[in-house]
PDB file of N, CA and C in Angstrom:
ATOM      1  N   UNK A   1      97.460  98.522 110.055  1.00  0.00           N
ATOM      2  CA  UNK A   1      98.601  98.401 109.161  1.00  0.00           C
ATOM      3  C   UNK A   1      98.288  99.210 107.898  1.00  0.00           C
ATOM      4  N   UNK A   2      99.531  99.920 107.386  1.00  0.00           N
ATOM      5  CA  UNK A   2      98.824 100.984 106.657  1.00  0.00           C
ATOM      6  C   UNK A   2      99.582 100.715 105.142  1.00  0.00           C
ATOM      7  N   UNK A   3      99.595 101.255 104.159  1.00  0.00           N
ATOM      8  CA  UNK A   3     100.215 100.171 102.739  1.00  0.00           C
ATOM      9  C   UNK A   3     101.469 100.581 102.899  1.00  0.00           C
ATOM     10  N   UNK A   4     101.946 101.567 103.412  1.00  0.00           N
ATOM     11  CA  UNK A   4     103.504 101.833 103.450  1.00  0.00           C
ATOM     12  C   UNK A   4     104.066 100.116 103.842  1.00  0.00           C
ATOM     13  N   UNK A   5     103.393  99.454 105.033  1.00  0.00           N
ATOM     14  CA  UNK A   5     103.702  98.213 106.168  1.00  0.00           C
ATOM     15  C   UNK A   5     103.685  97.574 105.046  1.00  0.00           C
ATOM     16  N   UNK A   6     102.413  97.327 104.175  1.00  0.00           N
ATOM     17  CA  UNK A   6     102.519  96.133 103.729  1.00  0.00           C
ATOM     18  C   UNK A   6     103.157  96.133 102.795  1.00  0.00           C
ATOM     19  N   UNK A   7     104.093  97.015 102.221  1.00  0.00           N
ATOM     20  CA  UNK A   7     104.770  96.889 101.025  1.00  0.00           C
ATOM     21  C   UNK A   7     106.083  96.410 101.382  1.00  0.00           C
ATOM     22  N   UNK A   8     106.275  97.450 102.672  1.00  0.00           N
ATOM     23  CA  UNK A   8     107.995  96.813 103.205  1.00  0.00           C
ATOM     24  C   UNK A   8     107.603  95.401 103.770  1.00  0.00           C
ATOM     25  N   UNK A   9     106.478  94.880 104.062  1.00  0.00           N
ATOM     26  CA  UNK A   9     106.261  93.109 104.521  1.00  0.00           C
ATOM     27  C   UNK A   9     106.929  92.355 103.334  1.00  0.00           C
ATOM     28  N   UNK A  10     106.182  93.150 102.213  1.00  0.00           N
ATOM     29  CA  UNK A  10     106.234  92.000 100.975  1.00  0.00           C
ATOM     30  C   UNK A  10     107.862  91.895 100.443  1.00  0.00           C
ATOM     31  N   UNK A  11     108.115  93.315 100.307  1.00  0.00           N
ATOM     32  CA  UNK A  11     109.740  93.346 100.204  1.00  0.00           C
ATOM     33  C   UNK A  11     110.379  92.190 101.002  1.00  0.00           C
ATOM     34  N   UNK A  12     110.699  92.305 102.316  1.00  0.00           N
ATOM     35  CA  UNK A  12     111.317  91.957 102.946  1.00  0.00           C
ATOM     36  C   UNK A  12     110.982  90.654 102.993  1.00  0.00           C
ATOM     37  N   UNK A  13     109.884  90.100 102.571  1.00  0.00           N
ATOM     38  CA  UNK A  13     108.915  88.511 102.470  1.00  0.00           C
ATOM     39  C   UNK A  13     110.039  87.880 101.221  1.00  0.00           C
ATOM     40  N   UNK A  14     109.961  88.629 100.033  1.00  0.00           N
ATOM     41  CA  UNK A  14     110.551  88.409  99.172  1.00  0.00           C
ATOM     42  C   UNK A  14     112.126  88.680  99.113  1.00  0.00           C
ATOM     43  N   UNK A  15     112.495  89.371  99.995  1.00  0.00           N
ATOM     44  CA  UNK A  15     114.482  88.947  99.806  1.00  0.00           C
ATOM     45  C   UNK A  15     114.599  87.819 100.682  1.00  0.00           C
ATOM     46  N   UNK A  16     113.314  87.882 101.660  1.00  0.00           N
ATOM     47  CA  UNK A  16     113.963  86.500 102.755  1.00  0.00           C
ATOM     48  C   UNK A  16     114.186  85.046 101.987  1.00  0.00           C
ATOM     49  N   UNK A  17     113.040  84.620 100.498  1.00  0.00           N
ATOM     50  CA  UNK A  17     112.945  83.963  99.917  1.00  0.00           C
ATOM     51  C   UNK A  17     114.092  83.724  99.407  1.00  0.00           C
ATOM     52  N   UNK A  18     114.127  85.111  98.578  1.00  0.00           N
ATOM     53  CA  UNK A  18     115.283  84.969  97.738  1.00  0.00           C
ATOM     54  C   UNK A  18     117.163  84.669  98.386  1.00  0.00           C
ATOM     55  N   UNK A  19     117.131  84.893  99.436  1.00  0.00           N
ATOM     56  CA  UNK A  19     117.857  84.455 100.525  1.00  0.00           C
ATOM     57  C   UNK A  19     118.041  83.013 100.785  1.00  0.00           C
ATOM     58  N   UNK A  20     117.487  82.705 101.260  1.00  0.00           N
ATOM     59  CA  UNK A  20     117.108  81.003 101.313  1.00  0.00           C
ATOM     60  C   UNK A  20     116.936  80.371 100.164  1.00  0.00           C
ATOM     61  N   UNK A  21     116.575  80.720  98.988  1.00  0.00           N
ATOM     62  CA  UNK A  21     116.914  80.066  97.717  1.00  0.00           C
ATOM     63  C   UNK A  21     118.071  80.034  97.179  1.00  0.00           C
ATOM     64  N   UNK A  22     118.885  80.990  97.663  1.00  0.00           N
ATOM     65  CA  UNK A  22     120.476  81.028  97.206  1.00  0.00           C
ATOM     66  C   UNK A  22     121.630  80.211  98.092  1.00  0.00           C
ATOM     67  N   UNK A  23     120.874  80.322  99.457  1.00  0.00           N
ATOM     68  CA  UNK A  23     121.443  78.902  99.849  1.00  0.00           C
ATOM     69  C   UNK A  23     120.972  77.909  99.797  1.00  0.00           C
ATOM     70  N   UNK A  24     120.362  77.299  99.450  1.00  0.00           N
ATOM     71  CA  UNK A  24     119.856  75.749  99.106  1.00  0.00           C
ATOM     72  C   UNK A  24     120.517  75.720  97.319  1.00  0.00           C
ATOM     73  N   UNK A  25     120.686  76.972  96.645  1.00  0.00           N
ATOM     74  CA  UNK A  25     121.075  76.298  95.658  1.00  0.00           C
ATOM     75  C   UNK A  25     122.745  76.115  95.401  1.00  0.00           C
ATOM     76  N   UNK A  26     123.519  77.293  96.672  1.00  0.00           N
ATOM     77  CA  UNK A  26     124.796  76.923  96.790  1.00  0.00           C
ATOM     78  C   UNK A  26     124.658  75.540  97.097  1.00  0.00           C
ATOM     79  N   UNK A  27     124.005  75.157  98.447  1.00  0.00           N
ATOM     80  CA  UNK A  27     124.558  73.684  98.905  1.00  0.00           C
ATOM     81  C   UNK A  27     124.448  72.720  97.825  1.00  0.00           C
ATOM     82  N   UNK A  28     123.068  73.077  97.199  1.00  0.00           N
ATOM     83  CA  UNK A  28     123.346  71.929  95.656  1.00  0.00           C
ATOM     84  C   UNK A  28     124.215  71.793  94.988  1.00  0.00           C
ATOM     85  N   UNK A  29     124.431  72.851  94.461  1.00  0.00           N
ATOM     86  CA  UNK A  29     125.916  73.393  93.759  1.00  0.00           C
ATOM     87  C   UNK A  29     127.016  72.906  94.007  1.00  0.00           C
ATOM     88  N   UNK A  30     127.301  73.266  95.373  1.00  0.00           N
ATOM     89  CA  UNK A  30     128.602  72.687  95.956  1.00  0.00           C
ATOM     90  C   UNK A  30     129.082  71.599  96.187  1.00  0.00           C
ATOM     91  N   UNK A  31     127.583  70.497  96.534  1.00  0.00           N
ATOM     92  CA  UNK A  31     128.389  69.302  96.300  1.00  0.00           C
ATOM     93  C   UNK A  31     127.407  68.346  95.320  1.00  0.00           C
ATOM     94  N   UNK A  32     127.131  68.870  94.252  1.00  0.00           N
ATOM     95  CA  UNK A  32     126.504  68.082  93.199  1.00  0.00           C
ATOM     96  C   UNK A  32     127.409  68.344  91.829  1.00  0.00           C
ATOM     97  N   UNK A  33     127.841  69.854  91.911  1.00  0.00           N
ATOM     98  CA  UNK A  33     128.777  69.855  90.645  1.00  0.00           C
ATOM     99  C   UNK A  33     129.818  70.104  91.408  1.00  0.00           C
ATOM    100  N   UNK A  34     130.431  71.357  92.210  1.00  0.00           N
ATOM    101  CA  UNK A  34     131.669  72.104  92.229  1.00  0.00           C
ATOM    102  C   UNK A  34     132.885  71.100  92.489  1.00  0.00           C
ATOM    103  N   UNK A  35     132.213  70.211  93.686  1.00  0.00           N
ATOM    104  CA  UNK A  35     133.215  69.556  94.102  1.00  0.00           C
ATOM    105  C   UNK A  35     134.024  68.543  93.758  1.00  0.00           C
ATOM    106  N   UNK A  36     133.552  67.905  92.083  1.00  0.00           N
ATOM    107  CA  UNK A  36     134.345  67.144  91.032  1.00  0.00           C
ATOM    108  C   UNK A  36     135.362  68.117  90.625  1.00  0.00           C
ATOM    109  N   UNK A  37     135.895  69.375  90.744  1.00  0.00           N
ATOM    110  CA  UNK A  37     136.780  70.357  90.559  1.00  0.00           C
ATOM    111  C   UNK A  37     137.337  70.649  91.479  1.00  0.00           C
ATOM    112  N   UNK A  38     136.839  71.256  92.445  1.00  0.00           N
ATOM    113  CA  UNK A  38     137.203  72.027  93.728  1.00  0.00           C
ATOM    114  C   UNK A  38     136.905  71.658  95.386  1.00  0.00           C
ATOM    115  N   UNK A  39     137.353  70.653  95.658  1.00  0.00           N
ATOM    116  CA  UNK A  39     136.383  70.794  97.513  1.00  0.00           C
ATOM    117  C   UNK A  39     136.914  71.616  97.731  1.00  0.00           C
ATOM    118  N   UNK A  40     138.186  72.154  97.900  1.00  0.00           N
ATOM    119  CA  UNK A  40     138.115  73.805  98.472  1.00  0.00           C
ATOM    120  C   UNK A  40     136.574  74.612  98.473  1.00  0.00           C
ATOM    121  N   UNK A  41     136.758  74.618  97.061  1.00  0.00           N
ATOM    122  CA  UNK A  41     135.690  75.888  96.353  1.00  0.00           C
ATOM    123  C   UNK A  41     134.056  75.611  97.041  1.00  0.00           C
ATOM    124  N   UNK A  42     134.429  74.114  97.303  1.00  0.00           N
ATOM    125  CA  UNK A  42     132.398  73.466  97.473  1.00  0.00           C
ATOM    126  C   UNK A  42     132.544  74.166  99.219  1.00  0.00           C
ATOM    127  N   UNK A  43     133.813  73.921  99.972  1.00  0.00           N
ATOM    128  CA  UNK A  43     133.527  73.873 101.345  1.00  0.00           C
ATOM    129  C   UNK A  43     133.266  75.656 101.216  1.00  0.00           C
ATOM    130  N   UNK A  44     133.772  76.622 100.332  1.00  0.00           N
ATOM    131  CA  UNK A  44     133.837  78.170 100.687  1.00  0.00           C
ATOM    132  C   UNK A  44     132.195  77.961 100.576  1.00  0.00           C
ATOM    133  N   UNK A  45     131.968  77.531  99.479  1.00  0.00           N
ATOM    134  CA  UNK A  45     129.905  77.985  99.373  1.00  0.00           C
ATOM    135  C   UNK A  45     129.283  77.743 100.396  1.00  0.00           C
ATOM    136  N   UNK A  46     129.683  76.532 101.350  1.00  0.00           N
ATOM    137  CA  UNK A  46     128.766  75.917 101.824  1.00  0.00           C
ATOM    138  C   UNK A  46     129.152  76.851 102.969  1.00  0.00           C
ATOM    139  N   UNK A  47     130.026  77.391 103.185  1.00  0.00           N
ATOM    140  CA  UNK A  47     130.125  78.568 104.614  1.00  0.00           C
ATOM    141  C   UNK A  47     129.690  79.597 103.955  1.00  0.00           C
ATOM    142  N   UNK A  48     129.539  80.343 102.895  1.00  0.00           N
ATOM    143  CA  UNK A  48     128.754  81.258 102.599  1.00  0.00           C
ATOM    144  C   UNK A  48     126.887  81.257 103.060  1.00  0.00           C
ATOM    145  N   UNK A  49     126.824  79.767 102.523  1.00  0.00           N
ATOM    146  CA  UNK A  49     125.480  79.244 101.837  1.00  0.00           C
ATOM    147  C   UNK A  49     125.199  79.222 104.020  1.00  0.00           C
ATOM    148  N   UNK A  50     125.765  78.963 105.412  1.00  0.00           N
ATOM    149  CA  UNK A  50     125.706  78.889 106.173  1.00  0.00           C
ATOM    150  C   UNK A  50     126.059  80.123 106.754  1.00  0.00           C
ATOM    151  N   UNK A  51     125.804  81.618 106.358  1.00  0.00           N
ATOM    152  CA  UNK A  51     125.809  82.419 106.891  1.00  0.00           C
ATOM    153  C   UNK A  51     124.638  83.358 106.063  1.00  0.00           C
ATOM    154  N   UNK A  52     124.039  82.751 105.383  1.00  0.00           N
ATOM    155  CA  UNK A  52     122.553  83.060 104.641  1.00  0.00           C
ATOM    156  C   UNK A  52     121.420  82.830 105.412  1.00  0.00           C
ATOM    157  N   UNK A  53     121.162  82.068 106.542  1.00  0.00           N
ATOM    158  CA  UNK A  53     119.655  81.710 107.076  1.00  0.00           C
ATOM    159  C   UNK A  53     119.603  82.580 108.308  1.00  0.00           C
ATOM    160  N   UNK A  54     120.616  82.813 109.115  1.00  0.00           N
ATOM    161  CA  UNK A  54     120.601  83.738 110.109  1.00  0.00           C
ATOM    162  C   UNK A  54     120.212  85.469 109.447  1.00  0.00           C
ATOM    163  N   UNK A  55     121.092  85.259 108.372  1.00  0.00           N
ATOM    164  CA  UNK A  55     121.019  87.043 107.659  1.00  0.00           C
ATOM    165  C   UNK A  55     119.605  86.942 107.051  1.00  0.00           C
ATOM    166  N   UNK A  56     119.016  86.391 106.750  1.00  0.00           N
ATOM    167  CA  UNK A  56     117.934  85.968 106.082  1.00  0.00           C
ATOM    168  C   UNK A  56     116.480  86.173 107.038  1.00  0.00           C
ATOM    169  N   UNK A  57     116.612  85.982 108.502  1.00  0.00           N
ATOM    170  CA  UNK A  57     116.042  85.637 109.709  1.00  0.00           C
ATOM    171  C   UNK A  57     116.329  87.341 110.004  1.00  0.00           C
ATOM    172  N   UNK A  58     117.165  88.000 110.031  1.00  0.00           N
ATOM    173  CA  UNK A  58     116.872  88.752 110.392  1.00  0.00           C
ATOM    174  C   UNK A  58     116.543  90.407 109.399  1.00  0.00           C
ATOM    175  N   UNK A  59     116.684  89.971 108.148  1.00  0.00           N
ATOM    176  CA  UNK A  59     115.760  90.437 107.113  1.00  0.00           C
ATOM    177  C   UNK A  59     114.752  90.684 107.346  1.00  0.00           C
ATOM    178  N   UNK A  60     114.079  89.237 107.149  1.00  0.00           N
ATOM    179  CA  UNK A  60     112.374  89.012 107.498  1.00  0.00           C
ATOM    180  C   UNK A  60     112.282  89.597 108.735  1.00  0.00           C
ATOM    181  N   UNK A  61     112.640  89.603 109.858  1.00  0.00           N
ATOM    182  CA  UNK A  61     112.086  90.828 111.294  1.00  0.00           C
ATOM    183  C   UNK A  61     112.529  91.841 111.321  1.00  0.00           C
ATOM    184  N   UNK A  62     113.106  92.457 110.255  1.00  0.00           N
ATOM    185  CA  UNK A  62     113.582  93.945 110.620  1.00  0.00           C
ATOM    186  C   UNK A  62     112.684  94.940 110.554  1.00  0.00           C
ATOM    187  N   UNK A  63     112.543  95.739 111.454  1.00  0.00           N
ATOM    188  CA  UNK A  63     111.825  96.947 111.402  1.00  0.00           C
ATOM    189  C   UNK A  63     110.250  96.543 112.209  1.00  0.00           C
ATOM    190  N   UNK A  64     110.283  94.986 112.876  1.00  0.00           N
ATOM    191  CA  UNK A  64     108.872  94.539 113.402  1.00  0.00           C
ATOM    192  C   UNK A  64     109.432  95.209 115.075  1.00  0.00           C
ATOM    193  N   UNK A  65     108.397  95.644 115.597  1.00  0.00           N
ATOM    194  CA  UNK A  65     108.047  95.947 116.828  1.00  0.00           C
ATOM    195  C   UNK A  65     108.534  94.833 118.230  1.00  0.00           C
ATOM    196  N   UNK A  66     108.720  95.225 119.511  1.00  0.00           N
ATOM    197  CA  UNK A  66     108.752  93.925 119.973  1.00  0.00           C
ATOM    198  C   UNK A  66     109.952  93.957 121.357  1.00  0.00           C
TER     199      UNK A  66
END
């Protein structure tokens, strides 16, 4: 593995994070504050916030061998 690899690892290590932290903090979001205003608005996050772990999944394996 040569440092070009391990730099795009770490990249891609780090949006997967940052991925999965943005949905766990929609779902908080959505029904800890939004939804005293909006259940519309809480149910849109939480289908956003549910199309984040698949995109996220395939972040983290892109460009791996296989």
């Amino acid at each position: 593995m040569d440092e070009d690899d391990l730099v795009t690892s770490a990249r891609r290590r780090r949006l997967y994070f940052w991925l999965m932290g943005t949905c766990v903090a929609l779902i908080v979001l959505a029904w800890q504050v939004v939804r005293f205003w909006s259940v519309p608005a809480a149910v849109a996050m939480s289908a956003v916030a549910a199309v984040l772990p698949p995109a996220a999944a395939v972040v983290a394996n892109w460009g791996r061998g296989g």
